[in-house]
Protein backbone atom coordinates (compact mmCIF):
# COMPACT_ATOMS: atom_id res chain seq x y z
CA UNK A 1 0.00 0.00 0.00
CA UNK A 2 1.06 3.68 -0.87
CA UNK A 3 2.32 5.92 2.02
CA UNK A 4 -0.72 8.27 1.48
CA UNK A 5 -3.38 5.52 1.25
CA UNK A 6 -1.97 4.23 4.57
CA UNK A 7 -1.82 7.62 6.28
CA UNK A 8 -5.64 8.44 4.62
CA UNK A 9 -6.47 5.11 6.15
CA UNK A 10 -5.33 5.96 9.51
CA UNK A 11 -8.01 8.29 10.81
CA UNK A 12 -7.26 10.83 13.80
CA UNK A 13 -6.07 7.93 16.04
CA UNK A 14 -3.93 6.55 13.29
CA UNK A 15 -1.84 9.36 12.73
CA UNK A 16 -1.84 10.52 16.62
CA UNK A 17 -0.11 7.28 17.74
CA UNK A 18 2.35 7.79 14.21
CA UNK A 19 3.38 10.80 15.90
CA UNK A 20 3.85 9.27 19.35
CA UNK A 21 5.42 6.61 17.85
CA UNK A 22 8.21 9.22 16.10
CA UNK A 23 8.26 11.26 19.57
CA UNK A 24 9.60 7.16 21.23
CA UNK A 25 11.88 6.99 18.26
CA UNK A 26 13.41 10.70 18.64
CA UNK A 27 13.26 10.21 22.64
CA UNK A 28 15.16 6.54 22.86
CA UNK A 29 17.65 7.89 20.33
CA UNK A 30 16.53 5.85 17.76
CA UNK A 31 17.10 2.71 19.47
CA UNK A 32 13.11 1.31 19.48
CA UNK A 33 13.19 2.14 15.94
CA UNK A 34 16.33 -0.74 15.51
CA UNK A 35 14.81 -2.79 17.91
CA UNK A 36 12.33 -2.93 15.48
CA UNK A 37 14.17 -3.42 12.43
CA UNK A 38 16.35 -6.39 14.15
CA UNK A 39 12.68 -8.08 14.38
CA UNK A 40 11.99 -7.14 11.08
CA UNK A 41 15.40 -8.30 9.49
CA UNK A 42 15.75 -11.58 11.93
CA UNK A 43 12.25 -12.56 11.19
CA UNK A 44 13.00 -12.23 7.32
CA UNK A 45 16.02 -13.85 7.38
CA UNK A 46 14.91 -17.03 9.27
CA UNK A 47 11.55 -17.54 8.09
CA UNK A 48 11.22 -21.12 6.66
CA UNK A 49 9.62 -21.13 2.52
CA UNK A 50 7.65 -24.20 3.32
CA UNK A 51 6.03 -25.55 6.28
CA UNK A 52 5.11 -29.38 7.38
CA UNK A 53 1.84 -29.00 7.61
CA UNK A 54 -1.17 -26.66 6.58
CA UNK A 55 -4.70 -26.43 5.70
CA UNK A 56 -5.50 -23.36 5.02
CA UNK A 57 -2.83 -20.98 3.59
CA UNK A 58 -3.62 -17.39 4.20
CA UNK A 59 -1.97 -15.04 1.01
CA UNK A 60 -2.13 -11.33 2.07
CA UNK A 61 -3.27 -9.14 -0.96
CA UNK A 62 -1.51 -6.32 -2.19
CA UNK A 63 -1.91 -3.02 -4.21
CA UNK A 64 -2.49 -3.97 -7.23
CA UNK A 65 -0.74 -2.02 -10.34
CA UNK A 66 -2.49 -1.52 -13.34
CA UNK A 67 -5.29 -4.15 -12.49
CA UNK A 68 -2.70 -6.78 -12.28
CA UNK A 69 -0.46 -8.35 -9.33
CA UNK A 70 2.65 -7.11 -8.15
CA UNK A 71 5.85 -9.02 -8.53
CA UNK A 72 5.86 -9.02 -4.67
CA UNK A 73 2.17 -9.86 -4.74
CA UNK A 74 2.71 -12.84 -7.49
CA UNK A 75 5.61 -14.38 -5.49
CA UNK A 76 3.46 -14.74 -2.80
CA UNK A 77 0.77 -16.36 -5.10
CA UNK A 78 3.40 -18.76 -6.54
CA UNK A 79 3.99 -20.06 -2.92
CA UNK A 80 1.30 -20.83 -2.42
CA UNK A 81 0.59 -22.63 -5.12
CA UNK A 82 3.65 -25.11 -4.51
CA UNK A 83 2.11 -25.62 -1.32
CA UNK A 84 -1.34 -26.45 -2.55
CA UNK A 85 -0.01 -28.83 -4.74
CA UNK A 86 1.99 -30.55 -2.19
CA UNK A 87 -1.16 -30.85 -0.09
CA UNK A 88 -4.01 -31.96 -2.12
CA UNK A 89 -6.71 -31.58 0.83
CA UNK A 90 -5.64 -27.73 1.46
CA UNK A 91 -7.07 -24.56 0.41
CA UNK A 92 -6.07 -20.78 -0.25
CA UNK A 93 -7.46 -18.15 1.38
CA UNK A 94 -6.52 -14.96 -0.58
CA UNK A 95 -7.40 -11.45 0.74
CA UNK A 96 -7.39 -8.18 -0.44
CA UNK A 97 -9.93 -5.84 -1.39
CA UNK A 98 -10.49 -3.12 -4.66
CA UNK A 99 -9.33 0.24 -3.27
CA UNK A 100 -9.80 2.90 -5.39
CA UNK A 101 -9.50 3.43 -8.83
CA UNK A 102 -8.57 -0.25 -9.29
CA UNK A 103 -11.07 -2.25 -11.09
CA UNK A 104 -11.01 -5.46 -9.32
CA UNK A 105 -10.06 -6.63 -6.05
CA UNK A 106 -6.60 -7.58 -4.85
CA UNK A 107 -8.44 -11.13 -4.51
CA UNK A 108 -9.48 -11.67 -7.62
CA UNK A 109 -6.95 -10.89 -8.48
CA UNK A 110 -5.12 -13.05 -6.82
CA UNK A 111 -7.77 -16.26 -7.18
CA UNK A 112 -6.64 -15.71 -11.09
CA UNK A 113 -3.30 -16.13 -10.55
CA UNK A 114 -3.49 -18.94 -8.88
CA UNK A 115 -5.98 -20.60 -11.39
CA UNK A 116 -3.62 -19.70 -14.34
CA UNK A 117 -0.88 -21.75 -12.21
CA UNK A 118 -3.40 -24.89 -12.15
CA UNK A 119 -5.21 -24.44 -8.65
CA UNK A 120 -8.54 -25.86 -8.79
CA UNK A 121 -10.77 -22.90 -8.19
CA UNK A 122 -12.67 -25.01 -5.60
CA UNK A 123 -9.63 -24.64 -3.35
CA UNK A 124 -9.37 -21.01 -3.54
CA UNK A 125 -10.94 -18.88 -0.84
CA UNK A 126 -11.53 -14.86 -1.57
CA UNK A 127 -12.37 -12.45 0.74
CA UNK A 128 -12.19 -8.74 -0.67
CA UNK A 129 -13.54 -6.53 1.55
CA UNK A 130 -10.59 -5.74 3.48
CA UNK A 131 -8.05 -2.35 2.65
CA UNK A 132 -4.72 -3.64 4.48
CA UNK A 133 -2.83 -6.30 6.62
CA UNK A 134 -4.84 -5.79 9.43
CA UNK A 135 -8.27 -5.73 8.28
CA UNK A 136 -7.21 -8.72 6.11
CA UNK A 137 -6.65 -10.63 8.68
CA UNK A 138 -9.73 -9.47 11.22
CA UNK A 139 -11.85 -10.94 8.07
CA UNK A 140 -9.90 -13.92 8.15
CA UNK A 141 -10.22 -14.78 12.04
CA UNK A 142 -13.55 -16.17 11.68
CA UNK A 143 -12.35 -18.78 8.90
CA UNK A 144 -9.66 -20.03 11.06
CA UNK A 145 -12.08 -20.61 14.14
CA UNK A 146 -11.39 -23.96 15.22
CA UNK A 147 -8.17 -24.32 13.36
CA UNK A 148 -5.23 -26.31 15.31
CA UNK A 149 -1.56 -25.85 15.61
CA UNK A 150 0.11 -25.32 12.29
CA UNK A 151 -3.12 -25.69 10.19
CA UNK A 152 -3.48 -21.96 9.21
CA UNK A 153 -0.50 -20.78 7.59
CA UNK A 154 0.37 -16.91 6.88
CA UNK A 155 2.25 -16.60 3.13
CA UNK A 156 3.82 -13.18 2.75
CA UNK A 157 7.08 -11.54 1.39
CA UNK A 158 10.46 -11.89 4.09
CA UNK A 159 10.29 -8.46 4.91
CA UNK A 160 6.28 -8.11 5.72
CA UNK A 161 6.25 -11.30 8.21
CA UNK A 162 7.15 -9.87 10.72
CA UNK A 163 4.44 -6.93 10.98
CA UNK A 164 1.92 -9.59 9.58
CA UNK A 165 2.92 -12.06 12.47
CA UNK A 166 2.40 -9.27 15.17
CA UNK A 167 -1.02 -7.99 13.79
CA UNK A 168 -2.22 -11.56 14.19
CA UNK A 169 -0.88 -12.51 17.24
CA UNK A 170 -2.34 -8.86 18.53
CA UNK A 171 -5.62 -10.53 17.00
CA UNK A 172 -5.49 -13.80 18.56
CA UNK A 173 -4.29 -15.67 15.50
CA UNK A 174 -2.18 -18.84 15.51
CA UNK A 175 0.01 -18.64 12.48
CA UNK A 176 2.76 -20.33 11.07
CA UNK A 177 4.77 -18.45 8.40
CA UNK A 178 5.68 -19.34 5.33
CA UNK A 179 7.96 -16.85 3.25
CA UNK A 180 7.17 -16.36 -0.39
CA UNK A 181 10.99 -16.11 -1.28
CA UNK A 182 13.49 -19.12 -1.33
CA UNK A 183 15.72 -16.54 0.91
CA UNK A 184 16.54 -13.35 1.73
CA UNK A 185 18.83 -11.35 -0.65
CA UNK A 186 20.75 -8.31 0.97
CA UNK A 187 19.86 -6.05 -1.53
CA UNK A 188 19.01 -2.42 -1.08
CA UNK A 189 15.38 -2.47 -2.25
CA UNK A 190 14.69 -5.17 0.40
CA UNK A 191 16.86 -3.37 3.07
CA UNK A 192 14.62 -0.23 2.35
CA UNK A 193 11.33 -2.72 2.31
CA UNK A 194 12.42 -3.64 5.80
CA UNK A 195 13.40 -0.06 6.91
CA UNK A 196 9.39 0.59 6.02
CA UNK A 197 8.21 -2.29 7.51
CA UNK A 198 10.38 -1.28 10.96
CA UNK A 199 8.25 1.66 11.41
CA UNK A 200 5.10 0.20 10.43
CA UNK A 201 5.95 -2.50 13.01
CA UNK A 202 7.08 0.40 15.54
CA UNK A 203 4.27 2.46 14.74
CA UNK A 204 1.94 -0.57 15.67
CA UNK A 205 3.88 -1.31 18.65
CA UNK A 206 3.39 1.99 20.13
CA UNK A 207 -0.29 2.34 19.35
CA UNK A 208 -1.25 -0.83 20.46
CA UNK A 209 0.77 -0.34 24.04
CA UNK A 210 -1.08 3.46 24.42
CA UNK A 211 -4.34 1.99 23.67
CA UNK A 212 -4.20 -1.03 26.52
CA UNK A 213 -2.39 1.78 28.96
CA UNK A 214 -4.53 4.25 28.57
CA UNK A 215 -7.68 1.99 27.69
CA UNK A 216 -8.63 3.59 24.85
CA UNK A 217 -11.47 1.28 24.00
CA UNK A 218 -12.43 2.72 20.62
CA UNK A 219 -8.52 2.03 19.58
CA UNK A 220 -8.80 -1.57 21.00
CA UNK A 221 -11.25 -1.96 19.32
CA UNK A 222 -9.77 -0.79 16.19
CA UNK A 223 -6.68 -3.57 16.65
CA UNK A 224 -8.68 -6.44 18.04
């Protein structure tokens, strides 16, 4: 998603806890801000690209560009795929919705994709009502009611599991990760997809520790 979008997106409470969240950063000298990024780097670095198990493979949307996936958005989608064909009985879930001035939604997108790979459209799953990682995965917490220990897995890029894993667990959300790339290349666009990420993440961090402090019920809400 664009920087404006997201900042559009965030509302009154949004952008209060960005700038609390920059006040931390200034005030600890910049070292929340790398404790961030170390999560965001580590995380990358050691996700695994396939998991044991898995039912249900969540693929985050994203912002689509001229009505057509991303190459971040289509590694993701090729993932998956591998995994769906190394588990017959599993399904995708793909989410994303159609923000605006696209002309379909990130998950049909996405369901597309996948069926030009070979996947059954019976085993893909679309929700596309959601705007961003955390409202895709609020709409995807009533799918996974019920679901065990490693049966809901989360397939993203290296440098957006680590957010992704944080919003979920802040939801409630068991979810294994699964990294859409083989590894993670030291190269400066995904050092400066990570530096974004780390104050995303930080920016989350902050909010979500104000809200439960000051229980701000309208921003838990907002999270939860």
């Amino acid at each position: 998603m664009r920087i404006g979008d997201r900042l559009r997106m965030a509302g009154f409470d949004g952008l209060s806890m960005l700038a609390l969240s920059t006040l931390v950063i200034l005030a600890t000298g910049g070292l929340s801000f790398l404790a961030a990024l170390a999560a965001v780097v580590r995380t990358a670095a050691t996700a695994p690209a396939d998991v044991a198990g898995g039912s249900l493979f969540l693929v985050l949307g994203q912002r689509l560009r001229n009505g057509r996936v991303t190459p971040d958005y289509a590694r993701r989608l090729r993932r998956a795929a591998v995994l769906l064909a190394r588990r017959p009985g599993a399904r995708a879930l793909v989410l994303g919705g159609r923000l605006p001035g696209a002309a379909i939604s990130e998950a049909s997108a996405g369901a597309r994709f996948l069926e030009a790979l070979g996947v059954a459209p019976g085993r893909i799953l679309r929700e596309d009502g959601s705007r961003h990682t955390l409202e895709n995965l609020q709409a995807a917490r009533g799918l996974l009611a019920g679901a065990g220990p490693g049966e809901a897995v989360l397939v993203t890029n290296r440098y957006h599991l680590a957010r992704s894993l944080a919003l979920a667990s802040g939801l409630g959300l068991e979810l294994a990760p699964c990294a859409a790339e083989d590894r993670f290349r030291h190269r400066p666009g995904t050092w400066l997809q990570c530096l974004k990420e780390a104050y995303y993440l930080h920016w989350y961090r902050v909010g979500r520790a104000w809200s439960l402090r000051t229980g701000n019920r309208r921003m838990i809400r907002r999270i939860s």
